[in-house]
Protein backbone atom coordinates (compact mmCIF):
# COMPACT_ATOMS: atom_id res chain seq x y z
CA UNK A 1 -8.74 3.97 7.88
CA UNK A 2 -8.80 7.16 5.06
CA UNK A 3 -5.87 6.86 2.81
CA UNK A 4 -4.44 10.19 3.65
CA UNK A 5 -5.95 13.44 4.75
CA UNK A 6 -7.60 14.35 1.70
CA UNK A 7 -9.46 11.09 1.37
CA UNK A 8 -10.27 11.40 5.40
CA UNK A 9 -12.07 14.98 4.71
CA UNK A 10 -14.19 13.61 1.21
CA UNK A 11 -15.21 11.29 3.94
CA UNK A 12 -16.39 13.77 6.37
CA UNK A 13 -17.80 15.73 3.43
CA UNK A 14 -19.93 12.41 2.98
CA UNK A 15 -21.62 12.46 6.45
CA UNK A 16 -22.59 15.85 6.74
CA UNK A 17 -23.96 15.10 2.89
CA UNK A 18 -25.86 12.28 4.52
CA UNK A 19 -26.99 14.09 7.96
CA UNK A 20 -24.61 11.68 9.70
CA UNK A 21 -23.60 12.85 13.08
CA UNK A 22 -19.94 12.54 13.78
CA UNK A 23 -17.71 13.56 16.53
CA UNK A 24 -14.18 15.41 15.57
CA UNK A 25 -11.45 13.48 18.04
CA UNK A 26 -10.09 15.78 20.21
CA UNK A 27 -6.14 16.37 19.82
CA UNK A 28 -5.97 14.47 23.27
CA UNK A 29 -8.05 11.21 22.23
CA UNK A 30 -6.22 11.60 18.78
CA UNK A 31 -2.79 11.63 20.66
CA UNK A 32 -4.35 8.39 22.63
CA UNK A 33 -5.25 6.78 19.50
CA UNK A 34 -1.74 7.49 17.70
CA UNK A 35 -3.43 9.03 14.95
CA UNK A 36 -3.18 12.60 13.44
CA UNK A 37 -7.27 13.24 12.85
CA UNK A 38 -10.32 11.46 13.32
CA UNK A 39 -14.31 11.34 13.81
CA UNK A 40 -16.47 8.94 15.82
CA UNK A 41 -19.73 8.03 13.91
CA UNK A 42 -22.42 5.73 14.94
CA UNK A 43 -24.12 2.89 12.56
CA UNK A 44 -28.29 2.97 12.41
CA UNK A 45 -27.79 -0.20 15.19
CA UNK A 46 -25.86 2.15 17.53
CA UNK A 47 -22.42 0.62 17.44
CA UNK A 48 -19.74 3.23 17.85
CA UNK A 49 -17.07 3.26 15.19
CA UNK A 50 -14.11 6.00 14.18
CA UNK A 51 -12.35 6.58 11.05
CA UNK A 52 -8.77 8.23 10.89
CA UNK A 53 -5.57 9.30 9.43
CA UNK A 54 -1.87 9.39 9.61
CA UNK A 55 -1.37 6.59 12.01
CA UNK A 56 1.63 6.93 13.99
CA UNK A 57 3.83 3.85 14.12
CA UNK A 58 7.43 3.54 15.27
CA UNK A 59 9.71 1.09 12.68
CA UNK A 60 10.69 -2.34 14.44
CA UNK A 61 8.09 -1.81 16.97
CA UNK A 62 6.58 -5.28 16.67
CA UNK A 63 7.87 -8.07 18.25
CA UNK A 64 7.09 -11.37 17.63
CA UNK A 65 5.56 -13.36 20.33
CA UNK A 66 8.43 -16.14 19.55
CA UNK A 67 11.49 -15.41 16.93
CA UNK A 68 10.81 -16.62 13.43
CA UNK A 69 12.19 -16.10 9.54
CA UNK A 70 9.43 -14.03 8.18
CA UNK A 71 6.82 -13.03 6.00
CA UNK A 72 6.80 -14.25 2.56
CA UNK A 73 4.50 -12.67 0.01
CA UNK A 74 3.88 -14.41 -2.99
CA UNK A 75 2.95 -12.86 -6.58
CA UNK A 76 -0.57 -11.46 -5.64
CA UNK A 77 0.53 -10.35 -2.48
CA UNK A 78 -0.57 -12.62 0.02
CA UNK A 79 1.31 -13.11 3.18
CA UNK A 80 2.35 -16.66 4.63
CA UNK A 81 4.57 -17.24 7.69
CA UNK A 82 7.57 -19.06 7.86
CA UNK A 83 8.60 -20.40 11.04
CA UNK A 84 12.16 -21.11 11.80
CA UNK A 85 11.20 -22.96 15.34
CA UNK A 86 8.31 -25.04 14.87
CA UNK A 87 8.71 -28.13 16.37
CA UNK A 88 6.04 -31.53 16.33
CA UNK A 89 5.92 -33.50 18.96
C-alpha cells in the first residue's frame, strides 16, 4: 500500500523508470477493491501483484469473531490481545 497519493505516483514514476509494465485499475475494479487508485504489476516469476491508495474503510466495521476487551499496545507499539472469555477446560 502507497502512503498517500503522492507516494502512489513516485511509485508509478519508478516502473516506467524501470520499463515495468503496469496496469492502471479501472474506476470499476478500483470501486471493487475499495480503493481510490491503483496499478497491477507483475514480478520477473509472473505472480500478479497491485499497489494502491486511499483505502476505503467504514469505522466499527470489524467484528470480532467472538466479543473480547481489546487490543493493548505496549511502548513500541506492538499489539497483544486480551480476551475477556477465554475459558480452559
Amino acid at each position: 500500500m502507497a502512503k498517500g497519493r503522492l507516494a502512489f505516483k513516485a511509485s508509478i514514476e519508478k516502473f516506467h523508470a524501470h520499463k515495468i509494465p503496469i496496469e492502471i485499475g479501472s474506476p470499476e475494479l478500483c470501486q471493487q477493491r475499495s480503493v481510490k487508485e491503483m496499478i497491477r504489476f507483475k514480478d520477473p516469476a509472473g505472480f500478479q501483484h497491485e499497489l494502491f491508495y486511499g483505502l476505503k474503510w467504514d469505522p466499527n466495521s470489524f467484528i470480532p469473531s467472538r466479543p473480547h476487551g481489546g487490543y493493548v499496545a505496549n511502548d513500541r507499539g506492538s499489539i497483544s490481545f486480551r480476551s475477556t472469555s477465554f475459558k480452559c477446560r
